[in-house]
N, C-alpha and C. Protein backbone atom coordinates (compact mmCIF):
# COMPACT_ATOMS: atom_id res chain seq x y z
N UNK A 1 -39.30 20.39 -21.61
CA UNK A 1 -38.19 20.27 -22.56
C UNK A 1 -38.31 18.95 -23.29
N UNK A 2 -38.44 19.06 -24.17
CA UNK A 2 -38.03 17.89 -25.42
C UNK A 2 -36.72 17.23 -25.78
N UNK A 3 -37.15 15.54 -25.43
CA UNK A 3 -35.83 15.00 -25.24
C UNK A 3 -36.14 14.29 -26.62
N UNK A 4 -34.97 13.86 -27.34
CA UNK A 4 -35.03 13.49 -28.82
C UNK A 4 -34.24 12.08 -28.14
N UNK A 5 -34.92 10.69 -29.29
CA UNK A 5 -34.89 9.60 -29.08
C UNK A 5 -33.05 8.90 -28.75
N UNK A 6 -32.26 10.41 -29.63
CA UNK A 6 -31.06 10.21 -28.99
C UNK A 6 -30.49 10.06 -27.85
N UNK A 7 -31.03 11.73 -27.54
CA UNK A 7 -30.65 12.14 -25.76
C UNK A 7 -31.25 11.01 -25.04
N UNK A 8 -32.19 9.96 -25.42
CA UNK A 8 -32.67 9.33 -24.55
C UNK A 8 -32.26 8.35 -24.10
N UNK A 9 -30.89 7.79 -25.59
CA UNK A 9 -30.58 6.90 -25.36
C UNK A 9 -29.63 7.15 -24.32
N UNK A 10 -28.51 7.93 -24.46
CA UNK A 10 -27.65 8.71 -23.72
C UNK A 10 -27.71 8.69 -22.39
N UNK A 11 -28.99 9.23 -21.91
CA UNK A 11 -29.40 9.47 -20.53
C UNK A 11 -29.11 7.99 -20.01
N UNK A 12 -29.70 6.88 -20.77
CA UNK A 12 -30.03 5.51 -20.40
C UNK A 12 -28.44 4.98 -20.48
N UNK A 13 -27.49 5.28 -21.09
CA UNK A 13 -26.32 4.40 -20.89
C UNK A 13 -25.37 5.39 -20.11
N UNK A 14 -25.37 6.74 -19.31
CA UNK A 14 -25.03 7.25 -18.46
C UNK A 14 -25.58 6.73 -17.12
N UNK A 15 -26.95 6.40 -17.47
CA UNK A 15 -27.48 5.92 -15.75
C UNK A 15 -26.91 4.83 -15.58
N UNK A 16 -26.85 3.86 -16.57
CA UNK A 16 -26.39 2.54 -16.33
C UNK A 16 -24.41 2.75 -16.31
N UNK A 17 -23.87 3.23 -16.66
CA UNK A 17 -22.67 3.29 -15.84
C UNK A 17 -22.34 3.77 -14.32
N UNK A 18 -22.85 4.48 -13.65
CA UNK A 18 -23.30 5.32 -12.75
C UNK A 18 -24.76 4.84 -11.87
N UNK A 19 -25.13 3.44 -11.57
CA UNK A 19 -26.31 3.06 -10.73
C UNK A 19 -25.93 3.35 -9.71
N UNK A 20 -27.11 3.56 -8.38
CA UNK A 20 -26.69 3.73 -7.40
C UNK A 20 -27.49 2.68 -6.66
N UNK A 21 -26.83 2.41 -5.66
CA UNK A 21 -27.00 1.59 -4.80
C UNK A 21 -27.97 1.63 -3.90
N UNK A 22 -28.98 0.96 -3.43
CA UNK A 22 -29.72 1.27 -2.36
C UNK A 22 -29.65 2.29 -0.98
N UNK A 23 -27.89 2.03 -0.93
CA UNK A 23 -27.70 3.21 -0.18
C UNK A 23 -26.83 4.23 -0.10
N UNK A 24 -26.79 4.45 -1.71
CA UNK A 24 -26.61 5.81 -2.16
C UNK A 24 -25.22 5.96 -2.53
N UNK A 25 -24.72 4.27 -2.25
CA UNK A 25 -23.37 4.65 -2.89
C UNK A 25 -23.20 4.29 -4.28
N UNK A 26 -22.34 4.98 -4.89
CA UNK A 26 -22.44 4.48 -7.11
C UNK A 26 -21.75 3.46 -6.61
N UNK A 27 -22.52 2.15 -7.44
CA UNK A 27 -21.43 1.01 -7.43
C UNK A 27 -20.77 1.16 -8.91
N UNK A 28 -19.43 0.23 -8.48
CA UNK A 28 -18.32 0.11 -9.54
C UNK A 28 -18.97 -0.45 -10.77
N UNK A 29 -18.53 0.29 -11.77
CA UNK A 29 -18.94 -0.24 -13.23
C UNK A 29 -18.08 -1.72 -13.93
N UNK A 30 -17.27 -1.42 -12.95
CA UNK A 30 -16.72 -2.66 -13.35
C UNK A 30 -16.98 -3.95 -12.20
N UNK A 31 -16.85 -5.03 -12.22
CA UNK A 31 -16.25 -6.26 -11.68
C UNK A 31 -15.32 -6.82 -10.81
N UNK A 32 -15.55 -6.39 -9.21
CA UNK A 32 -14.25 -6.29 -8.57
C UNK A 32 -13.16 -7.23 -8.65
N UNK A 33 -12.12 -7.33 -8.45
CA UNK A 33 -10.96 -8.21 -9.08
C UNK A 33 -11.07 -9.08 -7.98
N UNK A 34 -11.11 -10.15 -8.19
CA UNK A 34 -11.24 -11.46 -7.14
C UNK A 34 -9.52 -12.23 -6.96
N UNK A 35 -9.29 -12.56 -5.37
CA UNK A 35 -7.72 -12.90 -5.78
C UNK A 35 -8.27 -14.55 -5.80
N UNK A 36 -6.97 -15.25 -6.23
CA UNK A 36 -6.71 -16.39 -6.47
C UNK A 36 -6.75 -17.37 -5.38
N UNK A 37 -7.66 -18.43 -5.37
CA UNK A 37 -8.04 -19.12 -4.01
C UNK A 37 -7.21 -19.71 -3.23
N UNK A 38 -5.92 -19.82 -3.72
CA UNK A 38 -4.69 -20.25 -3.06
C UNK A 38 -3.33 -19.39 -4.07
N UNK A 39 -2.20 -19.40 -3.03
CA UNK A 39 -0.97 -19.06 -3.77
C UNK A 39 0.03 -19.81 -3.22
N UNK A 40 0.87 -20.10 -4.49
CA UNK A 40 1.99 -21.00 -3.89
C UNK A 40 3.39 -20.53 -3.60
N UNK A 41 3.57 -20.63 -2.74
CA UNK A 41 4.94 -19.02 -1.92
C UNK A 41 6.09 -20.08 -1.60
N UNK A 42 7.28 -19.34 -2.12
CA UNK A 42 8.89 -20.09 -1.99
C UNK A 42 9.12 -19.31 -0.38
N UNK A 43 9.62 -20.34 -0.01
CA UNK A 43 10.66 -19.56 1.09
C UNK A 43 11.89 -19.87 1.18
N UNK A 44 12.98 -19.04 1.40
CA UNK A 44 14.25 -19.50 1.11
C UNK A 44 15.23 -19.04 2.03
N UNK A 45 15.98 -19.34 2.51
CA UNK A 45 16.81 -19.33 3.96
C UNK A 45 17.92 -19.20 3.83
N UNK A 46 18.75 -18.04 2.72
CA UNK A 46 20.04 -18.29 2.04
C UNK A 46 21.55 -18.98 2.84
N UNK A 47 22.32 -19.58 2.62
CA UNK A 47 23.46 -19.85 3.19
C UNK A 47 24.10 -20.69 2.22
N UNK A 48 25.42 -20.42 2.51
CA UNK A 48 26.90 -20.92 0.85
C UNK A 48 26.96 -22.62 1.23
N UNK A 49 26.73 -23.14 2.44
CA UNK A 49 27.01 -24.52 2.54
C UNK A 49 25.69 -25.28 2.82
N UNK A 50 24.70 -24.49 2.91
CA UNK A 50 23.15 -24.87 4.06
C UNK A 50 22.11 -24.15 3.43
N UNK A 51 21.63 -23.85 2.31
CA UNK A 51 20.56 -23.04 2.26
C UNK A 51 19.26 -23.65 1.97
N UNK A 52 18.68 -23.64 3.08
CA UNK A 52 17.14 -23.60 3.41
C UNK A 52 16.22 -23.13 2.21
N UNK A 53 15.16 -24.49 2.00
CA UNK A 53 13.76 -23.79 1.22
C UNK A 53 12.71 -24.53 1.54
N UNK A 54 11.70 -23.89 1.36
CA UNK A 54 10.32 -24.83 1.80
C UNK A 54 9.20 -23.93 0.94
N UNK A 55 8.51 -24.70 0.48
CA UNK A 55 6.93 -24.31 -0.79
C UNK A 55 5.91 -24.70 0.06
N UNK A 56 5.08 -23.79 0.09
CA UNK A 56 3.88 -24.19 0.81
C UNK A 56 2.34 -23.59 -0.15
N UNK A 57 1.36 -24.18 -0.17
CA UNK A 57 0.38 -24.09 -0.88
C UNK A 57 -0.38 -23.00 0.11
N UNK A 58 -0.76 -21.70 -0.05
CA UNK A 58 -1.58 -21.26 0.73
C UNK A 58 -3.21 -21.14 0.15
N UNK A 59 -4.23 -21.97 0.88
CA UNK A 59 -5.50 -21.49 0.65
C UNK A 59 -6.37 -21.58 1.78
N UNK A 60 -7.55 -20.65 1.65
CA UNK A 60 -8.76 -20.30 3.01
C UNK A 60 -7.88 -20.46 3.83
N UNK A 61 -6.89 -19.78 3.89
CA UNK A 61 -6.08 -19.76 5.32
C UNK A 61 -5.60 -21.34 6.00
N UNK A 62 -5.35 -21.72 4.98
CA UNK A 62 -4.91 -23.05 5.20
C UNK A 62 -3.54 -23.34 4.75
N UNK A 63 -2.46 -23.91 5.40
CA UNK A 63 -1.14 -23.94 4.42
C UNK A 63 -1.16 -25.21 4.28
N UNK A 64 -0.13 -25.99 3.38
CA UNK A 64 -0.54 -27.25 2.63
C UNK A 64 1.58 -27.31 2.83
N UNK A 65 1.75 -28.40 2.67
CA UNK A 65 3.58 -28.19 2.74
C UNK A 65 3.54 -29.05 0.93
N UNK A 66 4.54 -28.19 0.34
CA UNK A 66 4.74 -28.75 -1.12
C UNK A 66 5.99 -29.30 -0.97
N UNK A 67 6.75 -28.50 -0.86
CA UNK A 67 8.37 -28.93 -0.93
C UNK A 67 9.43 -28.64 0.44
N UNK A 68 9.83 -29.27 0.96
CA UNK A 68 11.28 -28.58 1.79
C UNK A 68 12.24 -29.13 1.17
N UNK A 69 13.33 -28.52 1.84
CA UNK A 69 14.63 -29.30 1.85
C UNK A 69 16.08 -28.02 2.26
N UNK A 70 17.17 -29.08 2.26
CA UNK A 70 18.36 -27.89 2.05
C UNK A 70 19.56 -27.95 0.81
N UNK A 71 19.57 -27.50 0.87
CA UNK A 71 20.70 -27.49 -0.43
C UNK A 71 22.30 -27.41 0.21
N UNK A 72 22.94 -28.75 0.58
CA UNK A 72 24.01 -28.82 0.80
C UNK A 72 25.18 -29.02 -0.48
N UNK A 73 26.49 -28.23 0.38
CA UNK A 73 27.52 -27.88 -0.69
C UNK A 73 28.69 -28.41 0.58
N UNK A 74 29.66 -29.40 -0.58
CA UNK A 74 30.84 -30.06 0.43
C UNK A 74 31.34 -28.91 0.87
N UNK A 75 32.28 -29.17 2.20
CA UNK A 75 33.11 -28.28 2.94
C UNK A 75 34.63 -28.34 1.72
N UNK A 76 34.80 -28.86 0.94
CA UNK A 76 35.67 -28.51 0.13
C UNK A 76 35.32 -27.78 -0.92
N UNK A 77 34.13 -27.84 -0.96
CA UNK A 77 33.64 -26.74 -2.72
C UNK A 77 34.17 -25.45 -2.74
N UNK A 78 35.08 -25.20 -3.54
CA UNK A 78 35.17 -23.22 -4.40
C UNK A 78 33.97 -22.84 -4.08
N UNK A 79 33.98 -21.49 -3.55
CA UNK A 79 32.57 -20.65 -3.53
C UNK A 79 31.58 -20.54 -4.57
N UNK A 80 32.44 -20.89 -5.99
CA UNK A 80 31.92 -20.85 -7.19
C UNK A 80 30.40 -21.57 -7.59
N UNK A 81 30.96 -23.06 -7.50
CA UNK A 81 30.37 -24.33 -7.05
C UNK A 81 29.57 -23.91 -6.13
N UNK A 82 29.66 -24.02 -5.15
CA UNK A 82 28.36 -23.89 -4.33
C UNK A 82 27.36 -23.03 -4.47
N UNK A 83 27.75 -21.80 -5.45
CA UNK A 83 26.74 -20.92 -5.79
C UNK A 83 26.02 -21.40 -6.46
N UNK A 84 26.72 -22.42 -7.80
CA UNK A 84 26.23 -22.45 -8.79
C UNK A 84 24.78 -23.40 -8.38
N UNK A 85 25.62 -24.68 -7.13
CA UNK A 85 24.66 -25.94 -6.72
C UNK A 85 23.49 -25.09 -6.24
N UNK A 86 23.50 -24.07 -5.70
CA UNK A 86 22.16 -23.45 -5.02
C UNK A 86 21.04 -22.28 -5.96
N UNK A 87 22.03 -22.20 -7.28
CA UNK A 87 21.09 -22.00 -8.52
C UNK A 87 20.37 -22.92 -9.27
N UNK A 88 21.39 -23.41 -9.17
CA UNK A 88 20.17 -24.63 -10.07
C UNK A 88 19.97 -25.64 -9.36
N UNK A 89 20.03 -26.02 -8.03
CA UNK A 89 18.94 -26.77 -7.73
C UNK A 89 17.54 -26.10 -7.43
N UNK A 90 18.15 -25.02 -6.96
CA UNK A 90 16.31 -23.71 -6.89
C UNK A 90 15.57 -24.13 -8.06
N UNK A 91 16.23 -23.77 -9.21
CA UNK A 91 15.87 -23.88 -10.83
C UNK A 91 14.93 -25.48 -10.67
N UNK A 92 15.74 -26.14 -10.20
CA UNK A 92 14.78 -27.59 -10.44
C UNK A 92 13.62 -27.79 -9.80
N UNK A 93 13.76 -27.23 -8.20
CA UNK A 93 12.91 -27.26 -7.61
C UNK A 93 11.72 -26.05 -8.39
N UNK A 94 11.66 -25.33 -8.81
CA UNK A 94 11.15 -24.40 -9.16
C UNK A 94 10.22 -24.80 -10.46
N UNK A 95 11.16 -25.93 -11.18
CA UNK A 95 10.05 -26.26 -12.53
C UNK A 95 9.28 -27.09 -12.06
N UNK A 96 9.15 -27.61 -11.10
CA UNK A 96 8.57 -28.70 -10.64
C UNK A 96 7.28 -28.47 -9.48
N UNK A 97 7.54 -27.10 -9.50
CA UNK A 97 6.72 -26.25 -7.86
C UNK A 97 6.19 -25.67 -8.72
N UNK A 98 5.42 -25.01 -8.89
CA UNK A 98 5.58 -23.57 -9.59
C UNK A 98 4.95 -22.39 -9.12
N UNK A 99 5.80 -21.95 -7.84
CA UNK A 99 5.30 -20.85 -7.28
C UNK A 99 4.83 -19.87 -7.65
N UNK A 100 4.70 -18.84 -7.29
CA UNK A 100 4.03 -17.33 -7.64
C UNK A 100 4.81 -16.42 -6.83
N UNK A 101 5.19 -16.56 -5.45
CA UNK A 101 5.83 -15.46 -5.40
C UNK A 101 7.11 -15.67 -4.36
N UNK A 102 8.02 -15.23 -3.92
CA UNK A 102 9.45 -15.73 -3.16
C UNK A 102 9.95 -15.07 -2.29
N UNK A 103 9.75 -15.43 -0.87
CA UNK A 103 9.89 -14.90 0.63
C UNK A 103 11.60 -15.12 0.66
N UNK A 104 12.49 -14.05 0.93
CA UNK A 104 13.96 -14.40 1.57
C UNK A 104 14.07 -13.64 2.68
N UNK A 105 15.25 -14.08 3.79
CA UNK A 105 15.53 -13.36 5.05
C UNK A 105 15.87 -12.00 4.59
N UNK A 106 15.48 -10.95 5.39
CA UNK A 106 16.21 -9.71 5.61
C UNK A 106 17.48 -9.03 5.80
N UNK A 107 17.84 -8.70 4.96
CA UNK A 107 19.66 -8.35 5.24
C UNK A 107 19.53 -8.29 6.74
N UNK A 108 20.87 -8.71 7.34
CA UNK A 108 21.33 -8.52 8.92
C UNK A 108 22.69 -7.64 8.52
N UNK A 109 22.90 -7.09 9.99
CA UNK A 109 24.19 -6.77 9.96
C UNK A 109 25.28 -7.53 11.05
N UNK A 110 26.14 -8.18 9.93
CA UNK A 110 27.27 -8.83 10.87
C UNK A 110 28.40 -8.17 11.20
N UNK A 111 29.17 -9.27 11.97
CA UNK A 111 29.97 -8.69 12.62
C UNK A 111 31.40 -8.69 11.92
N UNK A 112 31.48 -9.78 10.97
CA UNK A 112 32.31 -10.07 10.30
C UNK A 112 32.44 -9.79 8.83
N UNK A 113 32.79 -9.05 8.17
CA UNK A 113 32.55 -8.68 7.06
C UNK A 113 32.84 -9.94 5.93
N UNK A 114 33.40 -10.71 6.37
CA UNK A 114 33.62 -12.40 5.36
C UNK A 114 32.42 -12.63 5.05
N UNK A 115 31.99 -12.71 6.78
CA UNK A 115 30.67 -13.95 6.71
C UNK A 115 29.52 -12.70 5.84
N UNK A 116 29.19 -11.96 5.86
CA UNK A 116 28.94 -11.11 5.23
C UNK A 116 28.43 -11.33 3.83
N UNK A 117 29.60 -11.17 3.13
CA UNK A 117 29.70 -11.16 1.79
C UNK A 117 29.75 -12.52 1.34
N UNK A 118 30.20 -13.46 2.16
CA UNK A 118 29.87 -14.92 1.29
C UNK A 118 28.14 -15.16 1.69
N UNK A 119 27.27 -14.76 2.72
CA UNK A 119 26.38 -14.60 2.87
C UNK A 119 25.01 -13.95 1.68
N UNK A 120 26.06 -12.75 1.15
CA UNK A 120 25.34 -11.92 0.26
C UNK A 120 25.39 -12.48 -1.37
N UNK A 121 26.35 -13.58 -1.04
CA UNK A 121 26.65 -13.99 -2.67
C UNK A 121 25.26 -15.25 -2.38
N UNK A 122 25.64 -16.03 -1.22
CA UNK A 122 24.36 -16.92 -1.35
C UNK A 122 22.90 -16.43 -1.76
N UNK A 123 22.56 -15.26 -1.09
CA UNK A 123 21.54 -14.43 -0.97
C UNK A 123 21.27 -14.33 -2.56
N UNK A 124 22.11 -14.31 -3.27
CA UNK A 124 22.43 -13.39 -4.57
C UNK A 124 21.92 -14.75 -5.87
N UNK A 125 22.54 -15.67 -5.73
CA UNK A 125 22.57 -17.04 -6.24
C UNK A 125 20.83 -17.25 -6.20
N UNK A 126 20.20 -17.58 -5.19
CA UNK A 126 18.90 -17.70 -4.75
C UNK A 126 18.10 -16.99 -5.65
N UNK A 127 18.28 -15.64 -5.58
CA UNK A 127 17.76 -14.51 -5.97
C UNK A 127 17.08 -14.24 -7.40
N UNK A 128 18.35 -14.85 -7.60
CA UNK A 128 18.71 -14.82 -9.06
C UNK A 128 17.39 -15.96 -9.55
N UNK A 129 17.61 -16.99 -9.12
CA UNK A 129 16.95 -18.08 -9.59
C UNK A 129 15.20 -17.89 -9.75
N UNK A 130 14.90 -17.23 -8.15
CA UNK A 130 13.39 -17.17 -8.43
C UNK A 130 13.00 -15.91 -9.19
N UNK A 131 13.91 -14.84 -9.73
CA UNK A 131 14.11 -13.83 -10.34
C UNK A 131 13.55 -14.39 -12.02
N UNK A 132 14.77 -15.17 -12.23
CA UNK A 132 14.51 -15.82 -13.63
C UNK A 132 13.25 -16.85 -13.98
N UNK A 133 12.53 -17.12 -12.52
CA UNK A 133 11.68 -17.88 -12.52
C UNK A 133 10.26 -16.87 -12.86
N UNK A 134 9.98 -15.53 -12.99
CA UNK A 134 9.78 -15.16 -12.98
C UNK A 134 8.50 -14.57 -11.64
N UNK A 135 9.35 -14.49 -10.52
CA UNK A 135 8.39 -14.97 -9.48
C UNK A 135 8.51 -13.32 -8.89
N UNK A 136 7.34 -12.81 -8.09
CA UNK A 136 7.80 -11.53 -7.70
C UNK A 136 8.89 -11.52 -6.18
N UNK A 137 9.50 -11.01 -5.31
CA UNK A 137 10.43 -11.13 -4.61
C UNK A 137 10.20 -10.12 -3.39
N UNK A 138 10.03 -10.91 -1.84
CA UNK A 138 10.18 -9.83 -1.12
C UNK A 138 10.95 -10.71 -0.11
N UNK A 139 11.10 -10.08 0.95
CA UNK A 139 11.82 -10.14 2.12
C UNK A 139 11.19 -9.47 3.35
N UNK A 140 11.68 -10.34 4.58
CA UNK A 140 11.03 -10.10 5.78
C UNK A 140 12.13 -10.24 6.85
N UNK A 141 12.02 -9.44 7.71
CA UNK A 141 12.93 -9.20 8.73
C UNK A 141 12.81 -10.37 10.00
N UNK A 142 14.26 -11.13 10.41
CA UNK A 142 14.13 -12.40 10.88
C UNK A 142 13.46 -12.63 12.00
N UNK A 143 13.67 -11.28 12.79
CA UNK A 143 13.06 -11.12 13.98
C UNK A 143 11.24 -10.68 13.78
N UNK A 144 10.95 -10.53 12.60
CA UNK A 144 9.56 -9.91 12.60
C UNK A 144 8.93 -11.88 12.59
N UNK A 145 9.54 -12.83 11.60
CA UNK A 145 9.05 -14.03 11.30
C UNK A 145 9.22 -14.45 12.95
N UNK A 146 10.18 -14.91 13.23
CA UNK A 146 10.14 -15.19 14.79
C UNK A 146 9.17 -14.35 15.57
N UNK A 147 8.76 -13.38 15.39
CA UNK A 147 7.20 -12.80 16.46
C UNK A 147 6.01 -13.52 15.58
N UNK A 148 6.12 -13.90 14.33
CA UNK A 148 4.90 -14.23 14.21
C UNK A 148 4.75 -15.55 14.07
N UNK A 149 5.51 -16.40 14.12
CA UNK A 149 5.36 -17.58 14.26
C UNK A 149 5.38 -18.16 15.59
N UNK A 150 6.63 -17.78 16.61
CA UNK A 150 6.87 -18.37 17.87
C UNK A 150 5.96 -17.57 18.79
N UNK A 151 5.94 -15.95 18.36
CA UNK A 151 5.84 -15.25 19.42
C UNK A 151 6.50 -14.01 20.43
N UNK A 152 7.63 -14.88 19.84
CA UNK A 152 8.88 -13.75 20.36
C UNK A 152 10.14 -13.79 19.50
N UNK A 153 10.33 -12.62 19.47
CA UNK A 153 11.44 -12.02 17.94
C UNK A 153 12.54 -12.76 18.67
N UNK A 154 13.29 -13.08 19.12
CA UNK A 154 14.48 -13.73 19.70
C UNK A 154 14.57 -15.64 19.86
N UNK A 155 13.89 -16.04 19.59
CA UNK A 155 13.47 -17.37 19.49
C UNK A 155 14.30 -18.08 18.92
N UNK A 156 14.62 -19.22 19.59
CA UNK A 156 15.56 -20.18 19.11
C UNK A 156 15.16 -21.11 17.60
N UNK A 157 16.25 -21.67 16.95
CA UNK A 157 15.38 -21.99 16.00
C UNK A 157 14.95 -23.63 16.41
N UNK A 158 15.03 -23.94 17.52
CA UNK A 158 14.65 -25.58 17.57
C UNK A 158 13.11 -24.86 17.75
N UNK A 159 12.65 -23.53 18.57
CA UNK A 159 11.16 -23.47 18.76
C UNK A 159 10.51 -23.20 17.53
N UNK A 160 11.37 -22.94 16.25
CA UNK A 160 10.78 -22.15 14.88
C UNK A 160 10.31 -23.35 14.19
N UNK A 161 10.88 -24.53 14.27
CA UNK A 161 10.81 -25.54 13.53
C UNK A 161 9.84 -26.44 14.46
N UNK A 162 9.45 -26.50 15.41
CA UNK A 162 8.52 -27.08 16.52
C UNK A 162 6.94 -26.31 15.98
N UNK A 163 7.04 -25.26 15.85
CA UNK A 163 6.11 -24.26 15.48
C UNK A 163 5.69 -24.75 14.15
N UNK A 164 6.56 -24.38 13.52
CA UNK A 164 5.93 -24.72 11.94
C UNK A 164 5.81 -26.23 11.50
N UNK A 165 6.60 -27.23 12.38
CA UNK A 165 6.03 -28.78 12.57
C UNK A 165 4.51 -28.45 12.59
N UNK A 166 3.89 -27.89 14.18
CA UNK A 166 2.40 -27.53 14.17
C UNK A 166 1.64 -27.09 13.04
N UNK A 167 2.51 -25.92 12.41
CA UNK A 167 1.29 -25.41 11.77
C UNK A 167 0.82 -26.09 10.25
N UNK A 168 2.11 -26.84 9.63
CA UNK A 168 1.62 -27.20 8.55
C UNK A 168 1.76 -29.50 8.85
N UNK A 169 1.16 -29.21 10.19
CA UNK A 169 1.19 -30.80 10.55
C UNK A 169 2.07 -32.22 10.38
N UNK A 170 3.17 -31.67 10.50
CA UNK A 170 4.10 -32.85 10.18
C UNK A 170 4.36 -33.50 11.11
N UNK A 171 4.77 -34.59 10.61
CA UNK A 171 4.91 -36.01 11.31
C UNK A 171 6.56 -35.60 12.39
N UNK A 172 7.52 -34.62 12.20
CA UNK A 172 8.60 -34.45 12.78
C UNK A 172 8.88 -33.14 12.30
N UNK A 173 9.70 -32.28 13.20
CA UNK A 173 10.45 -30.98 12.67
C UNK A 173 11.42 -31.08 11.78
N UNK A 174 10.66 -30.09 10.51
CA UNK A 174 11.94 -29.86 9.89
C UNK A 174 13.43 -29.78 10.18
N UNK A 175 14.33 -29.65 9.51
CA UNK A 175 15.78 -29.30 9.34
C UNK A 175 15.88 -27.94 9.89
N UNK A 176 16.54 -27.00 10.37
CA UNK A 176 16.65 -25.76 11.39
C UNK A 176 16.54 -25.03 9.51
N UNK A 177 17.64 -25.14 9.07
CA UNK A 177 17.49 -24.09 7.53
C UNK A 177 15.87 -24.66 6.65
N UNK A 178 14.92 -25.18 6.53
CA UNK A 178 14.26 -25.29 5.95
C UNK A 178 12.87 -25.27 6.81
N UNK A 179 13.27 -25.39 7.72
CA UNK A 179 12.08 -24.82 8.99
C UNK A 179 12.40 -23.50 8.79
N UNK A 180 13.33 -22.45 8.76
CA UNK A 180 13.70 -21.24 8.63
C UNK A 180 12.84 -20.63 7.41
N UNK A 181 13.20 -21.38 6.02
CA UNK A 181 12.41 -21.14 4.54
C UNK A 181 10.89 -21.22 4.96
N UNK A 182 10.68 -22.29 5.58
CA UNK A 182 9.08 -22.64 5.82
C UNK A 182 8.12 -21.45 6.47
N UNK A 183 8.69 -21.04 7.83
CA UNK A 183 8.71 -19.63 8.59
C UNK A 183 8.72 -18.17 7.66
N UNK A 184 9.18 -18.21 6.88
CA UNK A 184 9.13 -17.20 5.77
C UNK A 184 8.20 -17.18 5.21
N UNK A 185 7.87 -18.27 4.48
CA UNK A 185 6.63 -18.27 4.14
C UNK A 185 5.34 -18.38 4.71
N UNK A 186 4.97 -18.88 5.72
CA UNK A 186 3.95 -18.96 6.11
C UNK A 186 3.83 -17.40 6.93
N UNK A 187 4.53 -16.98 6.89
CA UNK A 187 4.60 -15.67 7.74
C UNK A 187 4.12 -14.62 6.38
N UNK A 188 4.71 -15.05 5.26
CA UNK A 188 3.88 -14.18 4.16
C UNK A 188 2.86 -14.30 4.28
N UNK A 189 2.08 -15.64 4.31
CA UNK A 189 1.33 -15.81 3.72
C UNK A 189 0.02 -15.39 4.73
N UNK A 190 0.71 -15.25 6.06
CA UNK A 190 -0.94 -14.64 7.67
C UNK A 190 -0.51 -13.10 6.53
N UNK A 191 0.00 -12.28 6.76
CA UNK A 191 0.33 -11.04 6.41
C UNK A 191 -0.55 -10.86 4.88
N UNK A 192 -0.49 -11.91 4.57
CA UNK A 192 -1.23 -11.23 2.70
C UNK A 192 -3.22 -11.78 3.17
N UNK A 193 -3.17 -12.73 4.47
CA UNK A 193 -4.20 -12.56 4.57
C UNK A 193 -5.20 -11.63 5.74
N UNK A 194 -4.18 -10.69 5.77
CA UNK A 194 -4.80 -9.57 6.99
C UNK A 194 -4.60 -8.14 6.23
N UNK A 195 -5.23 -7.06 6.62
CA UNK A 195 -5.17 -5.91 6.21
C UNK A 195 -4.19 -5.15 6.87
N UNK A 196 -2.75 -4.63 6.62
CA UNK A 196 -1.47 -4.07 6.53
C UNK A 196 -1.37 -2.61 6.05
N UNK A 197 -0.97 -1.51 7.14
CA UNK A 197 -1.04 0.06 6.66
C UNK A 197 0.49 -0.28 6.17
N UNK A 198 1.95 -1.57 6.83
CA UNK A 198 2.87 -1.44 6.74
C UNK A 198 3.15 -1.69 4.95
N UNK A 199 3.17 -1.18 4.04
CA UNK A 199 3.85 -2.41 2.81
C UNK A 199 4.88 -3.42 2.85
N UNK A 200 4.54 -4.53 2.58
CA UNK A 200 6.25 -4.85 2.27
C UNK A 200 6.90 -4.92 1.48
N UNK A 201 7.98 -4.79 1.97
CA UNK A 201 9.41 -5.27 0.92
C UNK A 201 9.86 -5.68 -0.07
N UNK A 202 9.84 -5.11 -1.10
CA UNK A 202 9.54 -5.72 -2.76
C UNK A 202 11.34 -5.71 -2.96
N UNK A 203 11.83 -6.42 -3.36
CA UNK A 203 13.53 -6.10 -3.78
C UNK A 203 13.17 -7.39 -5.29
C-alpha cells in the first residue's frame, strides 16, 4: 500500500502523541503537574474571647512556624466587637502571611445551645476572613488532630501544645488556643503528605 507524503506525516504526529514506553505503557502527552515545594497553611482555633491561630510553612516534610498567636477580646466587649476584633485581625495577619490554604476545628456538639451559637458566630467571623482572603477552607475533626499529633483522640491540651512545642522546635509551648491552631495545621499538612482513600472536608 502506498503511503502519500501526507499520511506520513500523520502517522508521525499520531506516534508521537501516543509513545510507548519501554514497558508498554503510553506515556502522558502531557507534563505531569508538579505540586509546590512548600505550602503555607492557616490554622485557626475559633473562640468569641480566645481565638487561636498559628501559620506554618510546610516543605519536604518539614514545618517551619510563621505566625502564632491569640486574638483576645475584653470580658466587657458586645459580641459585635469581638467578632469584628477576630476579623480583622485575621485580615492583618493574613496580608502579612500569605497563606494558601485554612485548617478550622470541626463542628462539635454542645451541650449548651448559647455556647453553641456564640461559638458558631466566632467560627463564622474567622471564616469569613480567610474566605475573603481568598484561601481554600477545610476542617478537621478535634479528636482526629489529637490522634495525630499526641496519639490519642482524648488528649489534654497541655500534651497538644508539648507536642507541637516538639514538632515545630520551640524554645516553650505555645498558648493552649494557638497550640490548638498550630495542631490543625500541621495535622493538614502529614495528611496532604500521605496518600488518603478518606477526602477531606472542603466547607
Amino acid at each position: 500500500m502506498r503511503v502519500t507524503p501526507r499520511q506520513f506525516e500523520q502517522i508521525q504526529e499520531r506516534m508521537g502523541k501516543a509513545r510507548r514506553a519501554p514497558s508498554g505503557v503510553l506515556e502522558p502527552t502531557c507534563p505531569p503537574r508538579t505540586s509546590s515545594t512548600h505550602e503555607i497553611i492557616l490554622g485557626i482555633d475559633p473562640s468569641l474571647r480566645g481565638t487561636g491561630y498559628g501559620i506554618i510553612r510546610w516543605s519536604n516534610r518539614r514545618a517551619e512556624l510563621l505566625a502564632q498567636g491569640t486574638i483576645k477580646s475584653a470580658a466587657g466587649w458586645e459580641r459585635s466587637r469581638c467578632l469584628l476584633n477576630i476579623h480583622q485581625t485575621l485580615r492583618g495577619v493574613l496580608r502579612e502571611q500569605r497563606a494558601t490554604v485554612c485548617i478550622v476545628e470541626g463542628l462539635f456538639y454542645a451541650q449548651n445551645l448559647q455556647t453553641a451559637l456564640i461559638m458558631g458566630e466566632a467560627r463564622g467571623a474567622s471564616l469569613v476572613a480567610a474566605a475573603e482572603a481568598g484561601l481554600a477552607i477545610y476542617e478537621i475533626a478535634t479528636r482526629k488532630v489529637k490522634q495525630a499529633i499526641v496519639g490519642y483522640g482524648a488528649a489534654q491540651k497541655s500534651a497538644v501544645a508539648r507536642m507541637v512545642q516538639r514538632m515545630l522546635n520551640l524554645p516553650e509551648p505555645p498558648s493552649p488556643d494557638a497550640a490548638d491552631a498550630l495542631a490543625l495545621a500541621l495535622t493538614y499538612a502529614q495528611e496532604s503528605s500521605r496518600y488518603s482513600l478518606a477526602p477531606r472536608r472542603k466547607i
